[in-house]
Structures are given as structure tokens and as C-alpha cells.
Protein backbone atom coordinates (compact mmCIF):
# COMPACT_ATOMS: atom_id res chain seq x y z
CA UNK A 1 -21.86 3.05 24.42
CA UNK A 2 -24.41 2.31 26.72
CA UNK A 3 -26.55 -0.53 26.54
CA UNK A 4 -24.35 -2.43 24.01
CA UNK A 5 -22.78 -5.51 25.44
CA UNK A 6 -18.99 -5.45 25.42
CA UNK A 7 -19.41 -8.58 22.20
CA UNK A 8 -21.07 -6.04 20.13
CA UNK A 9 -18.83 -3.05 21.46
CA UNK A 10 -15.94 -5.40 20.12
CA UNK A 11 -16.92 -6.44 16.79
CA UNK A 12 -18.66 -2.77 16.05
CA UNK A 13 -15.00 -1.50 16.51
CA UNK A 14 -13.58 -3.97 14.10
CA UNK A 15 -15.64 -2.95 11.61
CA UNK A 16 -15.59 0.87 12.51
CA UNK A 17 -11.78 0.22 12.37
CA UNK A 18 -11.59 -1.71 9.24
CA UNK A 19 -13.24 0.61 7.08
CA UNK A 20 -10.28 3.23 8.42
CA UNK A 21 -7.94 1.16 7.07
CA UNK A 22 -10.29 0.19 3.62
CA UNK A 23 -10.13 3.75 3.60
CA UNK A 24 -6.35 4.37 3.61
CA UNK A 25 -6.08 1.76 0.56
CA UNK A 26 -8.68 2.56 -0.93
CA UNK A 27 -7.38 6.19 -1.30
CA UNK A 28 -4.15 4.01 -3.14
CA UNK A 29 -6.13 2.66 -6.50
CA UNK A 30 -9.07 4.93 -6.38
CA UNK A 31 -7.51 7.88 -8.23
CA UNK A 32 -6.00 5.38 -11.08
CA UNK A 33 -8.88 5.88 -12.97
CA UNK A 34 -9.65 9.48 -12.30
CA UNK A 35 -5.84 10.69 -13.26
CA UNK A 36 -6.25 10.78 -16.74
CA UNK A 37 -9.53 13.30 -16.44
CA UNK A 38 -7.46 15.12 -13.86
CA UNK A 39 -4.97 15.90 -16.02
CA UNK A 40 -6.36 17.10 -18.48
CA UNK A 41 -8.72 19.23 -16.09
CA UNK A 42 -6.11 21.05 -14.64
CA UNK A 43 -3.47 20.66 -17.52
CA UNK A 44 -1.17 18.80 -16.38
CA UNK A 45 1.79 16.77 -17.80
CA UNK A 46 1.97 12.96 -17.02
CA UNK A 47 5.34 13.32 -14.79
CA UNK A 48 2.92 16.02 -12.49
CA UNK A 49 0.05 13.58 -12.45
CA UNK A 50 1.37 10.93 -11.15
CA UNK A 51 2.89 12.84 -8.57
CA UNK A 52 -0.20 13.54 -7.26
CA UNK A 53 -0.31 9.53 -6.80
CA UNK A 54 3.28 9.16 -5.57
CA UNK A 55 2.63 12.08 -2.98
CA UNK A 56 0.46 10.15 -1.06
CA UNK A 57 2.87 7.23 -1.36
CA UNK A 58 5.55 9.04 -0.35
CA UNK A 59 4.47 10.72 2.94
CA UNK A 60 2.91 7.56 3.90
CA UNK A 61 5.87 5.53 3.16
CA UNK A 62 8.10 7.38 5.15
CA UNK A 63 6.13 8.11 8.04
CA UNK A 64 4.36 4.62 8.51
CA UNK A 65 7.27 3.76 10.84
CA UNK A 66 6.30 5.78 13.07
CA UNK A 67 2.30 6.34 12.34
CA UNK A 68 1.67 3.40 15.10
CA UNK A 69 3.89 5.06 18.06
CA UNK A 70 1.94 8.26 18.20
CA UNK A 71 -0.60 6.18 19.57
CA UNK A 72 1.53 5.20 22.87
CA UNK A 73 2.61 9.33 22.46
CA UNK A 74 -0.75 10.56 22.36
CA UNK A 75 -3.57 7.94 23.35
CA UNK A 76 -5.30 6.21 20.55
CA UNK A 77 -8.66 7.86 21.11
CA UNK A 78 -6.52 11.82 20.68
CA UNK A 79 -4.66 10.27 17.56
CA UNK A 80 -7.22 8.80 16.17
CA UNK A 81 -9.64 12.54 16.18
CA UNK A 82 -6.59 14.58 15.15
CA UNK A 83 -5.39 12.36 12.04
CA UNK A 84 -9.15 11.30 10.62
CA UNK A 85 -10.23 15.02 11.08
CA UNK A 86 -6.97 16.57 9.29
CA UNK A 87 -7.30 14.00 6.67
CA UNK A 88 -11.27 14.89 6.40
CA UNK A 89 -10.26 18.68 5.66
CA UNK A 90 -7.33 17.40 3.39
CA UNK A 91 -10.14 15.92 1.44
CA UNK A 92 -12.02 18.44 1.44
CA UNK A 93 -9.68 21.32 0.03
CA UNK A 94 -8.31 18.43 -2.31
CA UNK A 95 -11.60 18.69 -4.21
CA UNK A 96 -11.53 22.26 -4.65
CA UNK A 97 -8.07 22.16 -6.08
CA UNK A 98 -8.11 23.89 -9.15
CA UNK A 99 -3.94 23.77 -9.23
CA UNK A 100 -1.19 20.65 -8.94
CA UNK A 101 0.69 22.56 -6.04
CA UNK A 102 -2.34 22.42 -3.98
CA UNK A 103 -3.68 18.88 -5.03
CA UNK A 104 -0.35 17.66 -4.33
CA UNK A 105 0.01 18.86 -0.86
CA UNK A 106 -3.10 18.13 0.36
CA UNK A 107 -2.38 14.69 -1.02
CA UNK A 108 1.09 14.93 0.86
CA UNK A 109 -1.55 15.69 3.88
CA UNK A 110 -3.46 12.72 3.27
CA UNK A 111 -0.63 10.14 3.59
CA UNK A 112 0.69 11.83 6.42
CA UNK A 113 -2.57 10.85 8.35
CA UNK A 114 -2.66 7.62 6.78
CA UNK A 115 0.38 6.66 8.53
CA UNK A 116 -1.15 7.08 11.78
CA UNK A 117 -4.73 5.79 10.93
CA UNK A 118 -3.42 2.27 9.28
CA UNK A 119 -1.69 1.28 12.18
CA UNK A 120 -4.23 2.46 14.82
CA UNK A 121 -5.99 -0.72 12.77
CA UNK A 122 -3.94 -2.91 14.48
CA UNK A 123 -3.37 -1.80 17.48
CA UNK A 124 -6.96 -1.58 18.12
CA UNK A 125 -7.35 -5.13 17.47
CA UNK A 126 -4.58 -6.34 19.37
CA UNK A 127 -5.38 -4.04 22.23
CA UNK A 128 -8.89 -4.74 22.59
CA UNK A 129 -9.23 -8.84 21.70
CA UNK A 130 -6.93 -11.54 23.33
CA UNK A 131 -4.82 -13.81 21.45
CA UNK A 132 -6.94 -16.45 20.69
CA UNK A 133 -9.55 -14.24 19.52
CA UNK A 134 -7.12 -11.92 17.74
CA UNK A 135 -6.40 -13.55 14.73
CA UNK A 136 -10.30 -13.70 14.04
CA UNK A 137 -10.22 -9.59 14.41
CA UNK A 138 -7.29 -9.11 12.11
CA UNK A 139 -8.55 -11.15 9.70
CA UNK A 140 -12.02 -9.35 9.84
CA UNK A 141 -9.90 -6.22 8.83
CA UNK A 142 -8.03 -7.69 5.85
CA UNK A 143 -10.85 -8.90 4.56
CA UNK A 144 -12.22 -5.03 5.20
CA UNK A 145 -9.38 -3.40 3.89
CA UNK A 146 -8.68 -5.40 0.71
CA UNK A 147 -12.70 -5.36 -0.62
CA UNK A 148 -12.26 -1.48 -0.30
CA UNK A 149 -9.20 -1.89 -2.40
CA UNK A 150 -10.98 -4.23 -5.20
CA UNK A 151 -13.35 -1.44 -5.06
CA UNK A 152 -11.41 1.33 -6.12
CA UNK A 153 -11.07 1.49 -9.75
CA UNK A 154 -14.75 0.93 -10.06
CA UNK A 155 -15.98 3.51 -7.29
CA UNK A 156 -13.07 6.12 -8.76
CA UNK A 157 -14.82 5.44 -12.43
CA UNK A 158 -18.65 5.58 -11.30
CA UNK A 159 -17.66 9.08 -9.34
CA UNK A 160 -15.63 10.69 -12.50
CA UNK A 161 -17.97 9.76 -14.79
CA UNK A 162 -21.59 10.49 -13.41
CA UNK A 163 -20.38 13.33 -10.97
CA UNK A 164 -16.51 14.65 -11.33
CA UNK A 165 -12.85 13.78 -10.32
CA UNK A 166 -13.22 15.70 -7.55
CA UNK A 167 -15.72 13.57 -5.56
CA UNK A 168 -13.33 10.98 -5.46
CA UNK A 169 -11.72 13.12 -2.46
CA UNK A 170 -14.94 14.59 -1.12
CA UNK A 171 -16.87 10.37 -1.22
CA UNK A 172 -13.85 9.98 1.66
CA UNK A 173 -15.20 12.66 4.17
CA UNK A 174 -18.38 10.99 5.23
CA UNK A 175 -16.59 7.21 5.49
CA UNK A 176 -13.97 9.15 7.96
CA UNK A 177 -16.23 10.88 9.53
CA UNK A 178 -18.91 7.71 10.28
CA UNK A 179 -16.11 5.32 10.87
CA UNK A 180 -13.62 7.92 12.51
CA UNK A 181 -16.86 8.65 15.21
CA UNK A 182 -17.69 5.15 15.41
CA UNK A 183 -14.56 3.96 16.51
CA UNK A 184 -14.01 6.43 19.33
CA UNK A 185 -17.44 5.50 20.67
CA UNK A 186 -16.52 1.94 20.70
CA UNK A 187 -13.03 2.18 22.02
CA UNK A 188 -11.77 1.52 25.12
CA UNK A 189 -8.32 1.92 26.44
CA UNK A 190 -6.86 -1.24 28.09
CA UNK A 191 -5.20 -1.15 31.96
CA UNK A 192 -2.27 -0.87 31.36
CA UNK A 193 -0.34 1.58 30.70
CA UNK A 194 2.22 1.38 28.21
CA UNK A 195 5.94 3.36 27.83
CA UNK A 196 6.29 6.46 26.01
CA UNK A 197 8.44 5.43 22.81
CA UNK A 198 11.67 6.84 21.93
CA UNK A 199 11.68 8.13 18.25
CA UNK A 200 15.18 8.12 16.43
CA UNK A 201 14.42 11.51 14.75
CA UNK A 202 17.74 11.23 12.80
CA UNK A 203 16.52 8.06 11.00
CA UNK A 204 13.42 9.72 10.55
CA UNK A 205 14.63 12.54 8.57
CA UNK A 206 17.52 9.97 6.92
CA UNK A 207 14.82 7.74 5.96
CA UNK A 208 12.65 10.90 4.28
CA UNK A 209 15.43 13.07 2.69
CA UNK A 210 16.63 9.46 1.33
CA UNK A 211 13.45 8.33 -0.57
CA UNK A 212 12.26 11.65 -1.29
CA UNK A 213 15.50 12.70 -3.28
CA UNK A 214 15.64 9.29 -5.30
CA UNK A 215 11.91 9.34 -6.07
CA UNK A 216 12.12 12.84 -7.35
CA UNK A 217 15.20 12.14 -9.43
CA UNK A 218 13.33 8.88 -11.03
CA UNK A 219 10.06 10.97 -11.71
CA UNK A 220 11.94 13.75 -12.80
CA UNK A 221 14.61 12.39 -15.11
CA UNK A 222 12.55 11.67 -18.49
CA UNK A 223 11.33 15.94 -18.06
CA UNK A 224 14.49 17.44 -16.98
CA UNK A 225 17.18 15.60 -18.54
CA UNK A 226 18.87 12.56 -17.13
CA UNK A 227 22.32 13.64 -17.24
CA UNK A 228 21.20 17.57 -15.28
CA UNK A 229 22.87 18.45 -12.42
CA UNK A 230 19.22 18.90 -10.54
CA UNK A 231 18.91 14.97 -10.97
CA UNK A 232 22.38 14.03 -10.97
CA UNK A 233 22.23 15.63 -7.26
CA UNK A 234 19.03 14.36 -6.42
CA UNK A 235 20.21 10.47 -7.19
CA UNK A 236 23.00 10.45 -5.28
CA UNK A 237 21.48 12.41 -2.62
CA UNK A 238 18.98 9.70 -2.33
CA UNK A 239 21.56 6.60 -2.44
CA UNK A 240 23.74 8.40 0.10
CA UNK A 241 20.52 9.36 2.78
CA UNK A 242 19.54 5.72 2.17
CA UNK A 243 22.99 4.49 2.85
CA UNK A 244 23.29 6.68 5.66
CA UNK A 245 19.93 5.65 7.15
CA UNK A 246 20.97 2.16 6.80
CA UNK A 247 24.32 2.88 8.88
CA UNK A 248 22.94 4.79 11.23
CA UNK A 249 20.14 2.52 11.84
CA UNK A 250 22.29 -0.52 12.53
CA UNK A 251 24.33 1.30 15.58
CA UNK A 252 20.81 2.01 17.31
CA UNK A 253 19.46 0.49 20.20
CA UNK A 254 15.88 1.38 19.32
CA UNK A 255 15.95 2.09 15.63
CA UNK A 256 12.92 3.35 12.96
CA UNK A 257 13.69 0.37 11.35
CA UNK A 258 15.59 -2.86 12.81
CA UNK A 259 17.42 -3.52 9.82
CA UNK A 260 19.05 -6.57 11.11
CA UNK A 261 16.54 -8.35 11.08
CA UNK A 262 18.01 -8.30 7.01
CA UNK A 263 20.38 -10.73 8.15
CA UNK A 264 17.62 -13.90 7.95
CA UNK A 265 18.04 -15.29 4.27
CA UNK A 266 14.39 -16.26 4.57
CA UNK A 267 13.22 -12.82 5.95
CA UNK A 268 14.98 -10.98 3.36
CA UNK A 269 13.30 -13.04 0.99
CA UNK A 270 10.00 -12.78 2.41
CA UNK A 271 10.43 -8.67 2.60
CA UNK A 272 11.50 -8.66 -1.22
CA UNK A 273 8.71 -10.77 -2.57
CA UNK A 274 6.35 -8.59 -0.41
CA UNK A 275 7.69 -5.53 -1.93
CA UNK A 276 7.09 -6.61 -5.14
CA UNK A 277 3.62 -7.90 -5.55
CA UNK A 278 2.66 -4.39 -3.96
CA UNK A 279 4.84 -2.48 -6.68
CA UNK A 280 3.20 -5.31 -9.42
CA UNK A 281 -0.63 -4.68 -7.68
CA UNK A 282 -0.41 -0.48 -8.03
CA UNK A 283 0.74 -1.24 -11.45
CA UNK A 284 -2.24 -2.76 -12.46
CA UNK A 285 -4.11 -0.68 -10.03
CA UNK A 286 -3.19 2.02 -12.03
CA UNK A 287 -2.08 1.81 -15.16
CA UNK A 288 -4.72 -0.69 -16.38
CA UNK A 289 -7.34 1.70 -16.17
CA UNK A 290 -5.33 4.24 -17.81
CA UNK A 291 -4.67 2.35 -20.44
CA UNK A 292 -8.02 1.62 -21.01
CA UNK A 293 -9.06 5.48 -21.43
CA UNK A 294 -6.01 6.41 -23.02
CA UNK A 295 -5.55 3.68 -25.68
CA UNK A 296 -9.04 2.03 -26.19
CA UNK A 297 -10.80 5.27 -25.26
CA UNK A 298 -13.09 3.88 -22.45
CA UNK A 299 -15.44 6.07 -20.01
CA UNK A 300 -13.56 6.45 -17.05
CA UNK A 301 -16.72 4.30 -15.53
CA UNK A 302 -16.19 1.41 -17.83
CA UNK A 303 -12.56 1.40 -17.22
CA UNK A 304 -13.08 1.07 -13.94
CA UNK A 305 -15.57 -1.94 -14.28
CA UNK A 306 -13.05 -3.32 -16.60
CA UNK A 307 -9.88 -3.06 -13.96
CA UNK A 308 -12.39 -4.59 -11.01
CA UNK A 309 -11.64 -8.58 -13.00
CA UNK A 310 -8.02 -8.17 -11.65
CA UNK A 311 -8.14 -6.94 -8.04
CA UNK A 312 -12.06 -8.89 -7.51
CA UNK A 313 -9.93 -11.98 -6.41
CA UNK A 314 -7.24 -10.80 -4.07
CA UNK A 315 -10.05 -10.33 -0.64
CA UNK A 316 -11.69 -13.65 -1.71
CA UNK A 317 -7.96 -15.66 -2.19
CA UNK A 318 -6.18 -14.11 0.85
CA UNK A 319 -7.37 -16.29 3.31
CA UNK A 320 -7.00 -19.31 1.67
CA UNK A 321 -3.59 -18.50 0.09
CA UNK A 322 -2.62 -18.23 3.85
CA UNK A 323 -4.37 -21.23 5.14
CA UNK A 324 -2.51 -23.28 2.19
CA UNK A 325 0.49 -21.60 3.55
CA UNK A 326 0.34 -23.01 7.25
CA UNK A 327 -0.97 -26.68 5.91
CA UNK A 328 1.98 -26.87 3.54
CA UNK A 329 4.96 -24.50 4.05
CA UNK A 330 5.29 -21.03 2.24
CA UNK A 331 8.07 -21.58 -0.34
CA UNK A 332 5.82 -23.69 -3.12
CA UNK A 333 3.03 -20.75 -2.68
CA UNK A 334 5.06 -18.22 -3.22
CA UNK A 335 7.57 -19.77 -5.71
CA UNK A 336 4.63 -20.71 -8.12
CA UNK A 337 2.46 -17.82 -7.64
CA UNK A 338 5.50 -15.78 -8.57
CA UNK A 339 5.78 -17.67 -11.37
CA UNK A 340 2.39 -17.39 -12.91
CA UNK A 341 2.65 -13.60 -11.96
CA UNK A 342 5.48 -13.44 -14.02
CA UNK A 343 3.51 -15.11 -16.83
CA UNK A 344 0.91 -12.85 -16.43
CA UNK A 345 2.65 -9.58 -16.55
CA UNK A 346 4.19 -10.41 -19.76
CA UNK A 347 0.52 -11.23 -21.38
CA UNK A 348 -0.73 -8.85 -20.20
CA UNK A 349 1.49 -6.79 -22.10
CA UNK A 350 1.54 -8.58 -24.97
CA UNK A 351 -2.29 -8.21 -24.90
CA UNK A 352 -2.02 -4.65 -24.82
CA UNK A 353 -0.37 -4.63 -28.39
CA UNK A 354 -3.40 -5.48 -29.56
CA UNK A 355 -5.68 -2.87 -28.55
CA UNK A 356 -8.89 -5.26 -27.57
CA UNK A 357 -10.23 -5.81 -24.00
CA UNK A 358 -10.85 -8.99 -24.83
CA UNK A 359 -7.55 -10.23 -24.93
CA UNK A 360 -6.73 -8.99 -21.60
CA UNK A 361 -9.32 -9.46 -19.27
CA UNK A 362 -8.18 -13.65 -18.92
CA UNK A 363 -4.40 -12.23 -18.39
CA UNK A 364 -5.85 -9.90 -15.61
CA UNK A 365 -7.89 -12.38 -13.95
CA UNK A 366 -5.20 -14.63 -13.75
CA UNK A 367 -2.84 -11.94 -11.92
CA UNK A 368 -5.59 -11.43 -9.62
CA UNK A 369 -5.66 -15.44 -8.50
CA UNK A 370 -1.83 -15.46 -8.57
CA UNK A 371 -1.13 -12.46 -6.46
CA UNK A 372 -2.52 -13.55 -2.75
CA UNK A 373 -0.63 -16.97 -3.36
CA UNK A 374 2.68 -14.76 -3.41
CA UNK A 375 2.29 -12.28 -1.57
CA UNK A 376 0.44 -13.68 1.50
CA UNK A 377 2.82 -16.35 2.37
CA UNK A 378 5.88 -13.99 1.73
CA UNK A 379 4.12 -12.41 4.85
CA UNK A 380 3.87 -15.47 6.56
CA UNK A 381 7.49 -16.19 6.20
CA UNK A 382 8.45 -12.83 7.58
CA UNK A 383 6.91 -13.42 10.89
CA UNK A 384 8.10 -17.08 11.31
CA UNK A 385 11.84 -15.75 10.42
CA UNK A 386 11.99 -13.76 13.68
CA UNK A 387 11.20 -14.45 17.48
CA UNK A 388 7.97 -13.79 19.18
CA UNK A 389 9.14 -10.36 20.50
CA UNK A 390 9.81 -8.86 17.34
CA UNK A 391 6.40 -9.75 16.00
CA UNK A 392 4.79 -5.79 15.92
CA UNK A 393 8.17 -4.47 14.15
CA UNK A 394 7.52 -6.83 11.53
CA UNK A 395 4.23 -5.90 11.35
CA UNK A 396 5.26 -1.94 10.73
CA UNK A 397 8.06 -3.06 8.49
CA UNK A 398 5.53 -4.85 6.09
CA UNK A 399 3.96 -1.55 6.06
CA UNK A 400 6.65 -0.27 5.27
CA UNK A 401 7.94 -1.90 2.82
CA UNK A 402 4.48 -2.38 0.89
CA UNK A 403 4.22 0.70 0.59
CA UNK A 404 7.81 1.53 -0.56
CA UNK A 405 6.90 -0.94 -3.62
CA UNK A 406 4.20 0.66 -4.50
CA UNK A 407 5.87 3.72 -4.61
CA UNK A 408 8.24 2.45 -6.80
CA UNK A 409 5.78 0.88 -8.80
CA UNK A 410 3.86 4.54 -9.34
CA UNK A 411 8.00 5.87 -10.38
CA UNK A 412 8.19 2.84 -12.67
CA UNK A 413 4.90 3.52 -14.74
CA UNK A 414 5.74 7.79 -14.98
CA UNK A 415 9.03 7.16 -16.12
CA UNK A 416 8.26 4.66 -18.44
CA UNK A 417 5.57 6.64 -20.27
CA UNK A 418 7.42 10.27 -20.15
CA UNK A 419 9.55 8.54 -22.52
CA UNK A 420 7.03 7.45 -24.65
CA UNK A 421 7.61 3.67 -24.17
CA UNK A 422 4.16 3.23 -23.42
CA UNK A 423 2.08 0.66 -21.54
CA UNK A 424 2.99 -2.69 -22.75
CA UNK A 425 6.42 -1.55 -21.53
CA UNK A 426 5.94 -1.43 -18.05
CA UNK A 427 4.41 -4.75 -18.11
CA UNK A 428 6.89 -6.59 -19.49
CA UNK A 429 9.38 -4.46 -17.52
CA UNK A 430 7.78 -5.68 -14.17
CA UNK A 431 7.64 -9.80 -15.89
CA UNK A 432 11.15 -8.99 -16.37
CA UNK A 433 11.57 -8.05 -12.53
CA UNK A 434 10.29 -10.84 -11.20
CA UNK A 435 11.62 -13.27 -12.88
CA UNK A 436 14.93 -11.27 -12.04
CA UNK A 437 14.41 -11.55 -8.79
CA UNK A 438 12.78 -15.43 -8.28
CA UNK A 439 16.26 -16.99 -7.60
CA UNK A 440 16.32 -14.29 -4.37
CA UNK A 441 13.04 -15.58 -3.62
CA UNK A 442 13.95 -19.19 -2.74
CA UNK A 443 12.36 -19.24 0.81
CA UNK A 444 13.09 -21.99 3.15
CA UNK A 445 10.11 -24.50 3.85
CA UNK A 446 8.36 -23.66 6.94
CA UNK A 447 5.98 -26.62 7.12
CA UNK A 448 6.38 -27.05 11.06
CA UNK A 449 5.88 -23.11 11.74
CA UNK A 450 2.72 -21.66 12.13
CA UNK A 451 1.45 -17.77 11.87
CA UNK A 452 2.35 -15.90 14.72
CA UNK A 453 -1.46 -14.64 14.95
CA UNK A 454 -0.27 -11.49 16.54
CA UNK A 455 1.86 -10.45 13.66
CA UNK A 456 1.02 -9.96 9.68
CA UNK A 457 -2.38 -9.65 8.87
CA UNK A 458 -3.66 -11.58 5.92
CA UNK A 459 -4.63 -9.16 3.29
CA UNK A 460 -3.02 -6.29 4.37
């Protein structure tokens, strides 16, 4: 832009950039609150409205692998204009819906341009700032991202309540559009020139068949019968593509996903804790507000208010959880936040039993502290587990991952209350989880390794 010096150019696009990706997660918790008025809108059962959560999920889960190479394919500037403009009209039509079918493939739109838009994020920052100005930038983003994400249930309630469900699709189009125009102004494309990427189509369409078939036969068990053939076949279809994506991926030179990098104790450990705080965060995310219409028949507005107590921490925490990390190693962080999570899960259950707010807010707050002092030093760990080189695959695969547990996360709370167990249920279910999974957790001390700046972003 003319006139601007290239300082302003380069935090402007930062910005412009991070509300992109507040936007992507923001789209994640947003509808939590408005699902329940959807439903009944559009008559829906509560296996077919949380699909319209998990469709999102899904498309963006298994195309966020690849989301970041279209931008060596195409340019980041064309990228950029195609997958912000399709997700604007995705958006739009979305609000119009007056059927699932529709709703649920626009949303299947929507996290197909997600997965290009969240890691244009990055590679914007990394492109444009140099190293020791680039963990500044990334941080700027995280901090971005994650206040749009506190932000959610509170915006989705204000937006049901005083207008209708359907402007929380149509709020996204002029954040898109502003920040989407913004950062093409701003950006410009560095020297040199980078390789065209090989994609391993194969594991591509492994990877999708794999999760698609074994989230449909989770989401669709408690409606169609566990023991049909429909989700008989879809289960093992799903273990088999994942098996097969898994095989195939480890006799590539240039695989979707490297997973032998799986072979690091502490990196596996890292990944697994990362996957689930996200599948514990949409939980709350999503259920909590639910709960709070459903049960204690709150205004979608004030059950959105009431949900903010738990996710207001995580933007504030992230940092420090992170810079506690680096002074002191990762494995007491994570251990003990894990710990307090599990604590916390199993109140907050408990608390739901008794049908008063009051009771649960201090049990949600407390998830809220604990959560960045897990899951931001399971990050850290990640990147100090694997050379310098493989710093942007670990980046992708924390994308990955992440969003793969909160996928599973949106599965666990639809099954769980298509059988009637209800919400206390899935609470304790997830305390159970974790505490099922803390010995697997056990990551090495990494007191003398620090952040590989270029790598995970704190927050995201």
C-alpha cells in the first residue's frame, strides 16, 4: 500500500492474518450455542445436529495436511482470494439453509477453505518476518486466534438470541471479507521462489475415506443400530483406510503425514496430550452451553455468557504456560495440568447432577486455567522431539491432530446423548480418558531445549 512504511505493512498483515485464523476457530465453538435453536428450527434429531458441527471438523481435519501446500501450488495471494471468497458464499447460503443436507454441505464447504486459510496464517508470518522477529508475529496470532475462540459461545448466544441462528454464518462474511482484502493489500511475496510440492494423493484419499467411515459409524451407531451391517461396514472400513494410510504412509518418501516421526516416545506423547485437550476444549465448547439451554433452560445469550468463564483464560494463560515451559522443562506443566483437568472434568460433571450454575462455574474456571498448562507445553515438546528441518511438518501435524481431537470430541458428546446418557456422562467419560491416558503422557524433561520459534505457535 502506498505510503505505509514496510513496519506498518508488517504488523497490519499480522493482524489482517490473525483474524483469518480467529476466524477459522472461531467458526469451531461459535455454533455450540446456536445448535440447540437450530435443531429445533429445522427439526432435526441430535445425531443430524451435531453433524452439522462434525462436518466442518471433518473436511478440515482431513484436508489441513495439505491446506498449507496450495500456497507453494498456487501463490498465497491466488489461494488466499479463492478460499476466503468460497468460504464467504459458503456462509452466505449456510444462512439461508432451511434443510440439514444443505447446512451440512455448505459447512463441509467451510472446512474445506479453512484448511487452506489456517495455514496461510503461518506461512505469512514466517514468510514475511525473520527469525528473530518471528516468534513475536506468531505469537501476535495466537493471541488473535484464541480471543476469537473465548469469544464464541458468547458472540454465537448474543446473535441467536437478539437476531437468529442464522447470523452466526452471515456475522463471518464481513470479517472475511475486511481481513481477507486486508491481507492481500499488505502481502508481499518473498524472492525466492520456492518448489512446487508433490502431493501423495493416495494418502490423501486413505486419510479421508479412513476418518470419514469411522466418524460416520460412531455418529451413526446409537440411530441405526450398533450391530447393522451399514455400521458394521463403516467401522471396519474406517480401521482398515486408517491402517492402510498408516502403511502406505511409512513407505513414502514425501508423505501427507511423516508418521515416523511416531517413533520419539516424547513426541508421541506430546501429539497425544495435544489431541486431547482439543477433544476436552470442544467438549466444553460445546456441550456446556447446551447443557445450559437444555437442562437449566437458559437464553441461548446467557448460556453463552455463562460458557465465556471457561474458555476467558486459555488467550490470557497461553503465553505464560509456554514461558513456564522453556524456564522449567515441559513434563511438570503438562503432567499437573493434566491432572487438575482430570479433576475438573469429573466436577464438572458431578456439578451437572445438580442442576445449578452455581456449582459449576468454579469447576469451569478451573478447566480454563488448567488447559494452556497442558496443552501448550505438549506443543513445546513436539517441536524439541524432532530436528530443525522437520519443524513446519510438525507444525501441520499439530493441526492436524487438534483438529482430529476435536472431532472426536464432537463424536463423543452425539453418541453419548443419542443414548440418553446425558451430559454429566460425557464429562466424566473424558476425566476417565485422561486419567487413562496420563501414564502415556510421561514426557521426558526438556529443561536445556528451547522452542524452536519457527515451529508451534503458542495458542494455536
Amino acid at each position: 500500500m502506498a505510503g505505509l512504511s514496510e513496519h506498518n505493512r508488517r504488523r497490519g498483515l499480522v493482524f489482517a492474518m490473525g483474524g483469518l485464523g480467529g476466524l477459522v476457530m472461531l467458526d469451531e465453538t461459535v455454533l455450540g450455542v446456536s445448535l440447540p435453536a437450530i435443531q429445533t428450527d429445522l427439526g432435526l434429531s441430535a445425531t443430524t445436529a451435531h453433524w452439522i458441527l462434525n462436518a466442518y471438523m471433518l473436511a478440515f481435519t482431513c484436508f489441513a495436511a495439505i491446506g498449507g501446500k496450495a500456497i507453494d501450488l498456487f501463490g498465497l495471494r491466488p489461494a488466499l482470494i479463492a478460499s476466503c471468497s468460497l468460504f464467504a458464499v459458503a456462509c452466505l447460503i449456510a444462512g439461508f439453509a432451511d434443510n440439514a443436507a444443505l447446512l451440512i454441505m455448505m459447512r463441509v464447504v467451510q472446512g474445506l477453505c479453512a484448511a487452506i486459510m489456517f495455514p496461510i496464517t503461518f506461512a505469512a508470518a514466517t514468510l514475511t518476518f525473520e527469525s528473530d522477529e518471528r516468534g513475536r508475529a506468531l505469537g501476535v496470532l495466537g493471541a488473535t486466534a484464541t480471543l476469537f475462540l473465548a469469544a464464541g459461545p458468547l458472540i454465537g448466544g448474543v446473535l441467536t438470541d437478539l437476531l437468529s441462528w442464522r447470523w452466526v454464518f452471515w456475522i463471518n462474511i464481513p470479517v472475511v471479507g475486511t481481513a481477507g482484502v486486508l491481507a492481500c493489500m499488505l502481502w508481499r511475496a518473498p524472492d525466492a521462489k520456492s518448489a512446487r510440492p508433490d502431493i501423495d494423493r493416495i494418502g490423501l484419499i486413505l486419510l479421508l475415506v479412513g476418518l470419514t467411515a469411522l466418524i460416520f459409524g460412531l455418529m451413526e451407531g446409537p440411530d441405526a443400530g450398533w450391530g447393522t451391517r451399514l455400521i458394521y461396514l463403516s467401522l471396519a472400513g474406517g480401521i482398515v483406510g486408517l491402517s492402510a494410510f498408516v502403511i502406505w504412509e511409512v513407505r513414502q518418501a514425501s508423505p501427507l503425514i511423516d508418521v515416523r516421526l511416531f517413533q520419539s516416545p516424547a513426541f508421541t506423547a506430546g501429539v497425544l496430550v495435544f489431541l486431547l485437550t482439543q477433544m476436552s476444549k470442544i467438549v466444553v465448547a460445546v456441550l456446556v452451553p447446551q447443557y445450559l439451554q437444555l437442562d437449566l433452560s437458559y437464553s441461548a445469550l446467557w448460556a453463552g455468557a455463562a460458557t465465556v468463564i471457561a474458555v476467558l483464560p486459555i488467550p490470557f494463560l497461553s503465553a505464560p504456560a509456554g514461558t513456564i515451559a522453556d524456564k522449567s522443562g515441559s513434563r511438570r506443566p503438562v503432567l499437573g495440568g493434566l491432572i487438575v483437568l482430570i479433576a475438573a472434568n469429573l466436577c464438572i460433571g458431578a456439578a451437572m447432577l445438580l442442576d445449578n450454575y452455581l456449582y459449576l462455574a468454579p469447576f469451569l474456571l478451573i478447566w480454563g486455567i488448567a488447559l494452556p498448562f497442558a496443552m501448550i507445553p505438549a506443543g513445546r515438546i513436539t517441536a524439541n522431539a524432532v530436528p530443525a528441518e522437520k519443524q513446519g511438518e510438525v507444525s501441520g501435524l499439530l493441526i492436524t491432530f487438534r483438529l482430529i481431537g476435536a472431532t472426536l470430541g464432537v463424536t463423543l458428546g452425539s453418541v453419548f446423548l443419542a443414548i440418553g446418557a446425558g451430559f454429566p456422562a460425557v464429562f466424566c467419560t473424558v476425566g476417565v480418558i485422561l486419567w487413562a491416558a496420563r501414564p502415556f503422557a510421561g514426557l521426558p524433561s526438556a529443561r536445556n531445549s528451547r522452542l524452536h520459534h519457527d515451529g508451534i505457535l503458542t495458542g494455536y
